[in-house]
N, C-alpha and C. Protein backbone atom coordinates (compact mmCIF):
# COMPACT_ATOMS: atom_id res chain seq x y z
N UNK A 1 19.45 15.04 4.02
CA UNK A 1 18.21 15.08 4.76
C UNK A 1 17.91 13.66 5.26
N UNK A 2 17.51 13.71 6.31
CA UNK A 2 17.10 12.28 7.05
C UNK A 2 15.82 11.32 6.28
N UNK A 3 16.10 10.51 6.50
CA UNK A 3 14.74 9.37 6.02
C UNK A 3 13.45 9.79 6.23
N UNK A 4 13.38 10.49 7.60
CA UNK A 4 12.47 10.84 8.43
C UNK A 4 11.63 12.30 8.06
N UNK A 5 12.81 13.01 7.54
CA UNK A 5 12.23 14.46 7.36
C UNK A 5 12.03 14.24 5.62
N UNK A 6 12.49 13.48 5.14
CA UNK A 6 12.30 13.59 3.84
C UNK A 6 10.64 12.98 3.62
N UNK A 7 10.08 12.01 4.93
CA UNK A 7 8.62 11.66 4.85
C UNK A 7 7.70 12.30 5.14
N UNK A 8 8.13 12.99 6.16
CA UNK A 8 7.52 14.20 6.77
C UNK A 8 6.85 15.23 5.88
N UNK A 9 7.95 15.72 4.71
CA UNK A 9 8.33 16.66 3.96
C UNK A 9 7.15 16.13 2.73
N UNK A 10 7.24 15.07 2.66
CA UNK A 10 6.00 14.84 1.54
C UNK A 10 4.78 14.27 2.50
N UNK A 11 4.41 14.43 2.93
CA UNK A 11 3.33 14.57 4.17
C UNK A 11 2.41 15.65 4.12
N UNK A 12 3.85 16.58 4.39
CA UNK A 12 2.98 17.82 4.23
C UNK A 12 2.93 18.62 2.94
N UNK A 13 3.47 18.32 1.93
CA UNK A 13 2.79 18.10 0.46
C UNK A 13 1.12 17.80 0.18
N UNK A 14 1.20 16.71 0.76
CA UNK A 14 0.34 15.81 0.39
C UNK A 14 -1.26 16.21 0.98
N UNK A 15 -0.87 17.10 2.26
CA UNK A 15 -2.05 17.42 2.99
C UNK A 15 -3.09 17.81 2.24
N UNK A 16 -4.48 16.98 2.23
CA UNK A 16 -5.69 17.53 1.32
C UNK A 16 -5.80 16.58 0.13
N UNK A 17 -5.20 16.03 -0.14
CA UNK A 17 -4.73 15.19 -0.87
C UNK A 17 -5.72 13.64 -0.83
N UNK A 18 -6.41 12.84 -1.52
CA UNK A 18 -7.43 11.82 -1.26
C UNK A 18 -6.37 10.30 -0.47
N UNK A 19 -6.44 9.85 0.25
CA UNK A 19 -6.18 8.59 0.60
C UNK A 19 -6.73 7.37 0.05
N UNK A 20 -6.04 6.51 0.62
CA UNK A 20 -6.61 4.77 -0.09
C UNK A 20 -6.59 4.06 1.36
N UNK A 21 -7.47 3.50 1.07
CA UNK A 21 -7.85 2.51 2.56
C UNK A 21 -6.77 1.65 2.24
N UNK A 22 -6.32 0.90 4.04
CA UNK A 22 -5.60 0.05 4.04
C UNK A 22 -6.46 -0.99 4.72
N UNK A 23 -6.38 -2.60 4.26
CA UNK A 23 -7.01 -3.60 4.96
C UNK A 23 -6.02 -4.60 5.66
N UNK A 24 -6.59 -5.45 6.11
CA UNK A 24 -5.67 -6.88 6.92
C UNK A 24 -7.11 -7.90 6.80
N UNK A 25 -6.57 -8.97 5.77
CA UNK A 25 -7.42 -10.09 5.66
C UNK A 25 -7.88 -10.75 7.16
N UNK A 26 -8.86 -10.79 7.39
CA UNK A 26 -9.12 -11.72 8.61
C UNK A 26 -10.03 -12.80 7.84
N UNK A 27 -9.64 -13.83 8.65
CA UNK A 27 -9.96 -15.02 8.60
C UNK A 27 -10.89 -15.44 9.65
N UNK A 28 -12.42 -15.33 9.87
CA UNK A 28 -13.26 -15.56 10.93
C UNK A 28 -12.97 -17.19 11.58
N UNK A 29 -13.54 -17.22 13.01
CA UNK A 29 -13.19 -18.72 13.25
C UNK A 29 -14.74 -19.12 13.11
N UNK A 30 -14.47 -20.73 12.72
CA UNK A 30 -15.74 -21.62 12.66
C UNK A 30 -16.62 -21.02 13.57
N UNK A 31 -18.07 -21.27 13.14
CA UNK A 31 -19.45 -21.00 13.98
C UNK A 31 -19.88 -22.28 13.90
N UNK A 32 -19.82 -23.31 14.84
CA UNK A 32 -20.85 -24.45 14.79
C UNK A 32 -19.89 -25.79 14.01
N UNK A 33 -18.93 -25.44 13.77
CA UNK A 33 -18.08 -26.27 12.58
C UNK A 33 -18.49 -25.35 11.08
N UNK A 34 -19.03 -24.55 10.96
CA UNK A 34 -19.51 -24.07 9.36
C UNK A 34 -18.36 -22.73 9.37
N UNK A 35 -17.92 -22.66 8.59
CA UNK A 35 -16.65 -22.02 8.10
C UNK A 35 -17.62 -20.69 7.50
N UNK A 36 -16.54 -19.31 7.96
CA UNK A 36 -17.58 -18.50 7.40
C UNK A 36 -16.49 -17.17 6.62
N UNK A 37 -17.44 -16.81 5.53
CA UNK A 37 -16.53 -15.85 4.47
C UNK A 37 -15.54 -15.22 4.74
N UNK A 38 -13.82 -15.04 4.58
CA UNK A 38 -13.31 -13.87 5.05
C UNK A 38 -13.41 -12.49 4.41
N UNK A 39 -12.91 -11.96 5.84
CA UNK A 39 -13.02 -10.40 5.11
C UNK A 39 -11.67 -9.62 5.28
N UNK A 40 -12.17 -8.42 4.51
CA UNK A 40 -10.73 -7.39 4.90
C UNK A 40 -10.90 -6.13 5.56
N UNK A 41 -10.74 -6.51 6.80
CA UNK A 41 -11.29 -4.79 7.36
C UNK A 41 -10.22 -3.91 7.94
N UNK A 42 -10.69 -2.42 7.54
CA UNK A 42 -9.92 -1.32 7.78
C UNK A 42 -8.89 -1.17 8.76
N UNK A 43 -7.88 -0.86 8.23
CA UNK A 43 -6.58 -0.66 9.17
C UNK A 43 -5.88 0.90 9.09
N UNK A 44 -7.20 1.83 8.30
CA UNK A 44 -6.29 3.09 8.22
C UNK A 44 -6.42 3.37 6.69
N UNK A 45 -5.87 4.30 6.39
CA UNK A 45 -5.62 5.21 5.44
C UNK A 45 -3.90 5.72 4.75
N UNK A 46 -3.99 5.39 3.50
CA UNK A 46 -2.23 6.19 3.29
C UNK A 46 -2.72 7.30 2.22
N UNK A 47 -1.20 7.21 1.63
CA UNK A 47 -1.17 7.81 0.18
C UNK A 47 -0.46 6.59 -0.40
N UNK A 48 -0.84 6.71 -1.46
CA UNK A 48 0.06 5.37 -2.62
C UNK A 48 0.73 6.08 -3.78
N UNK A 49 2.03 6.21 -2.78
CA UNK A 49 3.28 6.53 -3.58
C UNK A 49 4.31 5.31 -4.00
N UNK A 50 3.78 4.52 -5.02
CA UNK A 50 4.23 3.40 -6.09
C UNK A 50 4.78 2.35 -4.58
N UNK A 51 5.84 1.93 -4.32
CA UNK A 51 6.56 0.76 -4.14
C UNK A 51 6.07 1.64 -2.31
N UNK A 52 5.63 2.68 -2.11
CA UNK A 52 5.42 2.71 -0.67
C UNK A 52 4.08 3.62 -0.53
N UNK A 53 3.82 3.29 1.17
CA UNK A 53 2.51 3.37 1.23
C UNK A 53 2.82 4.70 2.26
N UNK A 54 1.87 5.73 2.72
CA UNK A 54 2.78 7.06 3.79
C UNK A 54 1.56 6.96 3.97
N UNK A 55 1.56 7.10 6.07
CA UNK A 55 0.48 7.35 6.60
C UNK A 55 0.81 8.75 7.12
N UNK A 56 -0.01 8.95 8.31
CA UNK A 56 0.34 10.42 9.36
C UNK A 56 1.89 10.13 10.04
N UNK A 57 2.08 8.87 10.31
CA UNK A 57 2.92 8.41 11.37
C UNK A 57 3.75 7.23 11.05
N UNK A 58 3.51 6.88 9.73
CA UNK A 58 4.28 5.27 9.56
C UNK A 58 4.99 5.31 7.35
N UNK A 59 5.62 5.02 7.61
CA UNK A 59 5.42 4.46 6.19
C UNK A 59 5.92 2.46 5.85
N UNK A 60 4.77 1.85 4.99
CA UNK A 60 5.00 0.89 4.76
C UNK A 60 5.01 0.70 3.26
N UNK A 61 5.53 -0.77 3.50
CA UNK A 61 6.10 -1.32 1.62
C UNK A 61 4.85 -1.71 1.07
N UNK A 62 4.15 -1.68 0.04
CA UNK A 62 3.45 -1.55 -0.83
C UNK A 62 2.88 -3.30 -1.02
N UNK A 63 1.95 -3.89 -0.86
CA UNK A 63 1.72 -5.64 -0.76
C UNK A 63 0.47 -5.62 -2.09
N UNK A 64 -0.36 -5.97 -1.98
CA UNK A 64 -1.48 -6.38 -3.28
C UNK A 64 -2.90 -5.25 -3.03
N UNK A 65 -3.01 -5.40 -4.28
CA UNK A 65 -3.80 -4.00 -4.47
C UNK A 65 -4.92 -4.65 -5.05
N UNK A 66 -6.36 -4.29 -4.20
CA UNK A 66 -7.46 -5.02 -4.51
C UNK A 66 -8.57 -3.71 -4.65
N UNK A 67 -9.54 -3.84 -5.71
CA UNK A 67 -10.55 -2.63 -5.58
C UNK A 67 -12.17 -3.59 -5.34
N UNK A 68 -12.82 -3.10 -3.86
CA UNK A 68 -13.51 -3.64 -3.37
C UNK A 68 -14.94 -3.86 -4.03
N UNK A 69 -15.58 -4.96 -4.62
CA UNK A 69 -17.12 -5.21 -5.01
C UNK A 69 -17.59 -6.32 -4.38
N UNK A 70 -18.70 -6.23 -4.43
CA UNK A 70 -19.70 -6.98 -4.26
C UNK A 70 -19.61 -8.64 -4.71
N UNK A 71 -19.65 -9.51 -4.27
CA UNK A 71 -19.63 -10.83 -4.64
C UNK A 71 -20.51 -10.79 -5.58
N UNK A 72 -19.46 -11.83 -6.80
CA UNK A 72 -20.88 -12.07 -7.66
C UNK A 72 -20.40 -13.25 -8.74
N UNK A 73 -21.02 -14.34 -9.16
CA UNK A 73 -20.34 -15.26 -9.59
C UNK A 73 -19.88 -15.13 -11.11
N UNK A 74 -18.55 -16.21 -11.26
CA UNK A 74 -18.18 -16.05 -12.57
C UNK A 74 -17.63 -16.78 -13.02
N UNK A 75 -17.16 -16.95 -14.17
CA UNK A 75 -16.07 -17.81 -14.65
C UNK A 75 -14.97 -17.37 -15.01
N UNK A 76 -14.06 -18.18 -14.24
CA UNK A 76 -12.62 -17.72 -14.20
C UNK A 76 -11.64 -19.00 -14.91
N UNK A 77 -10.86 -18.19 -15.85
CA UNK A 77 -10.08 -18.69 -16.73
C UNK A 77 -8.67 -19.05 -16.13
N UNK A 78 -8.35 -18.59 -14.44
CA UNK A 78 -7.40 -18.65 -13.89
C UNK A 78 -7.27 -18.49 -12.42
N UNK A 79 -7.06 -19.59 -12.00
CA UNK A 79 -7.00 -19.90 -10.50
C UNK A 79 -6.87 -18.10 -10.12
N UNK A 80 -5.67 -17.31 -10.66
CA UNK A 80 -5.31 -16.03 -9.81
C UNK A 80 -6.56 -15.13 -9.91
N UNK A 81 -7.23 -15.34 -10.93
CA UNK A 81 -8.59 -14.15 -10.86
C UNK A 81 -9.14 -14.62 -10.10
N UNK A 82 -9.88 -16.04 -9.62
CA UNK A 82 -10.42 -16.11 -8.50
C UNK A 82 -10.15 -15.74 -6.96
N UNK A 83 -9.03 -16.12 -7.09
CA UNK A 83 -8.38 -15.38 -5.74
C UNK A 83 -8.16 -13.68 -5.81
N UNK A 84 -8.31 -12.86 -6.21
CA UNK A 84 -8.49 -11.87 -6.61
C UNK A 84 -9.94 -11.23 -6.55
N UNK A 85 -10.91 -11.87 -7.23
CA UNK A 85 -12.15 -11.50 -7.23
C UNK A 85 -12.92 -11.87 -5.21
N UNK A 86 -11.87 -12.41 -5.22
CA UNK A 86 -12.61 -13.29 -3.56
C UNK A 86 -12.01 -12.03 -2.56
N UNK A 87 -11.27 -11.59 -3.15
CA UNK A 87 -10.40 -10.44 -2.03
C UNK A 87 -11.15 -9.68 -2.35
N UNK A 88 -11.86 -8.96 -3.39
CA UNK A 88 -12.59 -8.12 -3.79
C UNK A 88 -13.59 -7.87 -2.74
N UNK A 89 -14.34 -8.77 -3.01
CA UNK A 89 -15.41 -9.28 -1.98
C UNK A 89 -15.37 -9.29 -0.55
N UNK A 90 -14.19 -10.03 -0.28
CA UNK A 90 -13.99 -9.62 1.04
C UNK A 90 -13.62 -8.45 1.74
N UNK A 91 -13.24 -7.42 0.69
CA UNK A 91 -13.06 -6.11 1.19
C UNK A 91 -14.19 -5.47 0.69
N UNK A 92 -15.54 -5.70 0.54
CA UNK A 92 -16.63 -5.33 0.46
C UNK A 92 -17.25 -5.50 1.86
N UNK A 93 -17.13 -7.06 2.03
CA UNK A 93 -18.13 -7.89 3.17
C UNK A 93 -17.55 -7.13 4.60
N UNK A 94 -15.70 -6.68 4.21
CA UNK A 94 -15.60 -5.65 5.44
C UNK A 94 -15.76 -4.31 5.78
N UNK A 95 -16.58 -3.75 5.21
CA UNK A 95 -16.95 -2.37 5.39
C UNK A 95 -16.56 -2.00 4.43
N UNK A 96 -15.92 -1.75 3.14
CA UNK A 96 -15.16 -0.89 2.41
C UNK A 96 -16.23 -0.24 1.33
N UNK A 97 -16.20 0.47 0.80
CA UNK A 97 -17.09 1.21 -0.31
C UNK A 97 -17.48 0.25 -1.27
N UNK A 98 -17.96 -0.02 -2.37
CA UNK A 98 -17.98 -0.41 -3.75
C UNK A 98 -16.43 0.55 -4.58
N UNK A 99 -16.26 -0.07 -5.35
CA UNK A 99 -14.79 0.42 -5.95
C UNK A 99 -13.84 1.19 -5.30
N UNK A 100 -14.01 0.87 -3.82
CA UNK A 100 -12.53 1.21 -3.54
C UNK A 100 -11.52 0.82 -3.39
N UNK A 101 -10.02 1.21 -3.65
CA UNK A 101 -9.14 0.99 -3.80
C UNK A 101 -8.24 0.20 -2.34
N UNK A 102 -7.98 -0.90 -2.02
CA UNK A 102 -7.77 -1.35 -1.08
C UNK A 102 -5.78 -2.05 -1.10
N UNK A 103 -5.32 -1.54 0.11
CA UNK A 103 -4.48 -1.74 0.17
C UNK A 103 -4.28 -3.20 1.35
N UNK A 104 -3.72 -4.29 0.81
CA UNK A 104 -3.39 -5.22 1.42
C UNK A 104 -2.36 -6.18 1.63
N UNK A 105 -1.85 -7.01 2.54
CA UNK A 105 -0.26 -7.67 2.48
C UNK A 105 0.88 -6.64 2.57
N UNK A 106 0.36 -5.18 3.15
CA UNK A 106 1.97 -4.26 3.02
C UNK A 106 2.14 -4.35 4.64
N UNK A 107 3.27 -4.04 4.80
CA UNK A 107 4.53 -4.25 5.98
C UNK A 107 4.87 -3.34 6.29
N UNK A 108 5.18 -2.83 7.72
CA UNK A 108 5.81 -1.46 8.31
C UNK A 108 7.06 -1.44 7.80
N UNK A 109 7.65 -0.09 7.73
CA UNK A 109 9.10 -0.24 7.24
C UNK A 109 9.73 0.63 8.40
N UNK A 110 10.96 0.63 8.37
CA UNK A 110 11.73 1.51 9.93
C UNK A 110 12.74 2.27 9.39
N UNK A 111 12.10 3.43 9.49
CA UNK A 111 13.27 4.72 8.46
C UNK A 111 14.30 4.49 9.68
N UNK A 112 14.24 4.61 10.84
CA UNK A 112 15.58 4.28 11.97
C UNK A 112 16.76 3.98 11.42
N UNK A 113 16.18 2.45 10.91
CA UNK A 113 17.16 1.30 10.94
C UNK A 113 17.81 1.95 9.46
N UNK A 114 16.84 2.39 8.37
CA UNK A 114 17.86 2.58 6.97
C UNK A 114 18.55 4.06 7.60
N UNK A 115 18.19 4.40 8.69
CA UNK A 115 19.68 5.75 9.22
C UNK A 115 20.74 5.20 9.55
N UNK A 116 20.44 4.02 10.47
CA UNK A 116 21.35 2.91 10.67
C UNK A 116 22.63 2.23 9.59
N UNK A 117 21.64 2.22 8.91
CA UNK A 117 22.78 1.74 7.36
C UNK A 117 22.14 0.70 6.89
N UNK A 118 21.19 -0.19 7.97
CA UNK A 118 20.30 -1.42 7.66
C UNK A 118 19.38 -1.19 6.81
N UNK A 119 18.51 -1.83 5.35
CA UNK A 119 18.10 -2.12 4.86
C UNK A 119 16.60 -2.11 5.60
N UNK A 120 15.55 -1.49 5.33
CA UNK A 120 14.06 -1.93 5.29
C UNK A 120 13.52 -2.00 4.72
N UNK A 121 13.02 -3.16 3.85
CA UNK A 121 12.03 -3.55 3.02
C UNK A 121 13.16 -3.08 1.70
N UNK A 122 11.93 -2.00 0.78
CA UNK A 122 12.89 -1.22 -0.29
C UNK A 122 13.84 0.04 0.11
N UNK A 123 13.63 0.18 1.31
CA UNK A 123 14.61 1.38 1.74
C UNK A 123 15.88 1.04 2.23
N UNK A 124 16.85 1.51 1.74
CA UNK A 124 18.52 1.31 1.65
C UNK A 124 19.32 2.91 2.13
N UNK A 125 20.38 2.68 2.41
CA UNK A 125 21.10 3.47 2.84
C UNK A 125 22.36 3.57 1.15
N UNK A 126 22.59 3.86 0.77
CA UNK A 126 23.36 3.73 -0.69
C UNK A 126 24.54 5.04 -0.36
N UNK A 127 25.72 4.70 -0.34
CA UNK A 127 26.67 5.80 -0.52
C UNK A 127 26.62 6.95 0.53
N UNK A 128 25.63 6.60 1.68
CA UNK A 128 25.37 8.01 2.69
C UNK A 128 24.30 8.61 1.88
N UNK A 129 23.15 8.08 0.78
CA UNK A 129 22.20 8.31 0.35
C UNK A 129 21.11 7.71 0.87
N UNK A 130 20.07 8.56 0.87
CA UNK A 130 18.44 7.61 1.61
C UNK A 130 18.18 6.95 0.01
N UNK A 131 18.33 5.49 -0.42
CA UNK A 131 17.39 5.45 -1.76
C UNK A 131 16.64 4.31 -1.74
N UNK A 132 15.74 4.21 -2.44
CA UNK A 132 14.82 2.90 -2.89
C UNK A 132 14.63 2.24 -4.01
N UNK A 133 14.52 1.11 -3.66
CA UNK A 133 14.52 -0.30 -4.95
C UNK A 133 13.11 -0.07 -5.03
N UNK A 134 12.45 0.93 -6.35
CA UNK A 134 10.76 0.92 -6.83
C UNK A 134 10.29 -0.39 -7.54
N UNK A 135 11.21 -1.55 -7.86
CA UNK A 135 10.88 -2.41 -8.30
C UNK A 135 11.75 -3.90 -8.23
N UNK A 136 11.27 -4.78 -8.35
CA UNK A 136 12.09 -5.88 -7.59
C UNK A 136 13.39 -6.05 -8.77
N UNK A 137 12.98 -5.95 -9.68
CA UNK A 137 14.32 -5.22 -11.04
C UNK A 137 15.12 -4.48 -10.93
N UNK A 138 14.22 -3.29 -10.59
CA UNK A 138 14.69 -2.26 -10.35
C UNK A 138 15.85 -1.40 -9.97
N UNK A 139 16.61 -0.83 -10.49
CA UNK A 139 17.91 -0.01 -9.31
C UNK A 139 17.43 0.93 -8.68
N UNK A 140 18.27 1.11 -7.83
CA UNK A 140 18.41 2.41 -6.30
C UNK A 140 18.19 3.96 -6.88
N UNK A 141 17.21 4.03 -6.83
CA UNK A 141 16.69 5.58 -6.48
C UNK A 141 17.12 6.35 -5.45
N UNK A 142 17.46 7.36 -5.73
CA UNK A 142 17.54 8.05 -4.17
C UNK A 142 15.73 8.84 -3.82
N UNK A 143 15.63 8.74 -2.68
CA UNK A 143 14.69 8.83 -1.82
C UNK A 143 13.88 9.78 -2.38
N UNK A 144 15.09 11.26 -2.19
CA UNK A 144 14.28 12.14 -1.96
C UNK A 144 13.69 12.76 -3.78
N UNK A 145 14.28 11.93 -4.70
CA UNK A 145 13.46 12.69 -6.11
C UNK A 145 12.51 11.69 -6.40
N UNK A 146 12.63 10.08 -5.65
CA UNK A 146 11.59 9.67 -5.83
C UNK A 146 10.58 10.32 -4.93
N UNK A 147 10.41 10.56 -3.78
CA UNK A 147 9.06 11.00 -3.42
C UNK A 147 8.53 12.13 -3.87
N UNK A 148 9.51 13.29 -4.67
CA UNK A 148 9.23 14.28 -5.19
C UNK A 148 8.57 14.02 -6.49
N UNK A 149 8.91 12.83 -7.19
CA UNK A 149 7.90 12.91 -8.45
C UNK A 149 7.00 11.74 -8.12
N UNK A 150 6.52 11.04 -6.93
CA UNK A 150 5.44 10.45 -6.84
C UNK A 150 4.29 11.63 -6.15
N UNK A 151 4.59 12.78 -5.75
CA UNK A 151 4.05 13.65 -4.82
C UNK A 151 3.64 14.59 -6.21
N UNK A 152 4.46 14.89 -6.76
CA UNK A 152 3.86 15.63 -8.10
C UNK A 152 2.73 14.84 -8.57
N UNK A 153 3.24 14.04 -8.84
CA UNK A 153 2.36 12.34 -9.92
C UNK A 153 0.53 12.63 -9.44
N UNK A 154 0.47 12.96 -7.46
CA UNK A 154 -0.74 12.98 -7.31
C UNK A 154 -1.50 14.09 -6.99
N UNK A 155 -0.50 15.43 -6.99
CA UNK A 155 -0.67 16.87 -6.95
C UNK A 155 -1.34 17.20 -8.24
N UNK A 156 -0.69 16.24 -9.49
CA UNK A 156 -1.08 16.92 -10.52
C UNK A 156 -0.75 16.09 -11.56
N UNK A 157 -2.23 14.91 -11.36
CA UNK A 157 -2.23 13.85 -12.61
C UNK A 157 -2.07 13.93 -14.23
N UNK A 158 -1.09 13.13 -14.84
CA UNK A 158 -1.58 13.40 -16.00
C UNK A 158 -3.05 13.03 -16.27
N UNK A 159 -3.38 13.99 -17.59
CA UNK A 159 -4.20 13.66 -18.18
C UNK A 159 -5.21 12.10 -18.65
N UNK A 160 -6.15 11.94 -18.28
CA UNK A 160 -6.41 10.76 -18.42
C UNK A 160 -6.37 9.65 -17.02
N UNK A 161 -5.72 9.95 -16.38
CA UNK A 161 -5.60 9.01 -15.25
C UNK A 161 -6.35 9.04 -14.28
C-alpha cells in the first residue's frame, strides 16, 4: 500500500475524532523601538499520532509540544522551564484556549519523495516497505502497524489517560 493511501486510510479512521491545534511562533516587529510579547498563532488542526502529526491534506513530523496558559510569574529552577512556560503564554496571547494542547516547530513531510525511495523527516522507504523511525533511538517501523496502533491508541484510550 502506498504512503499515501496508508494516510488516507487512517484519516478516515480518525473522522470524529478530537484534534490538537497547530501553532507557528511569531515574533512581532518593534512598535516605537519597544519590543513586544511573542505569540503562537493558529496554523490548523491535526491528530497526534506520536512522532507524526495528520491533517485533512498534509502529514508533518512532530516538533515541541506546549499546553497553552495564561502568563503568570514564577520561579524557575531551569533556564528550559522558562522557555517553556513563555511558549505557554504565547500560545495563550495567540488565540488558543487555556489548556490547550499546542503543536509547534513540526515540518511538512513528502510521502512522494519516501515513494521515491528518499527519506522524509522519519519516513523511510525500508526493503520496498513504507516505515518510520518513532524515535531518534528508535528502529524502523513499518508504516502501516504503526498508524494502526496509534489510530487504535485514540479510538480507544487506555484507561486513565
Amino acid at each position: 500500500m502506498s504512503t499515501s493511501a496508508l494516510l488516507d486510510h487512517a484519516r478516515e479512521r480518525l473522522t470524529g475524532v478530537p484534534r490538537e491545534g497547530l501553532g507557528e511562533l511569531v515574533e512581532p516587529r518593534r512598535m516605537l523601538g519597544i519590543a513586544r510579547a511573542p505569540r503562537i498563532v493558529p496554523r490548523g488542526t491535526a491528530w497526534h499520532l506520536g512522532a507524526l502529526l495528520l491533517t485533512d491534506d498534509a502529514v508533518l513530523a512532530t516538533g515541541d509540544i506546549v499546553r497553552a496558559r495564561a502568563e503568570a510569574r514564577r520561579g524557575f529552577t531551569a533556564e528550559s522551564q522558562r522557555r517553556r512556560a513563555e511558549l505557554a503564554a504565547a500560545a495563550r496571547r495567540g488565540g488558543f484556549d487555556e489548556g490547550a494542547t499546542v503543536h509547534i516547530g513540526w515540518r511538512m513531510l513528502d510521502p512522494d519523495a519516501v515513494e521515491r525511495g528518499e527519506a522524509s523527516g522519519p519516513l523511510v522507504l525500508n526493503d520496498g516497505v513504507v516505515a518510520i523511525r518513532w524515535s531518534a533511538a528508535g528502529g524502523l517501523m513499518p508504516l502501516a502497524r504503526y498508524l494502526d496502533e496509534r489510530v487504535t491508541l485514540l479510538l480507544d484510550p487506555p484507561g486513565g489517560a
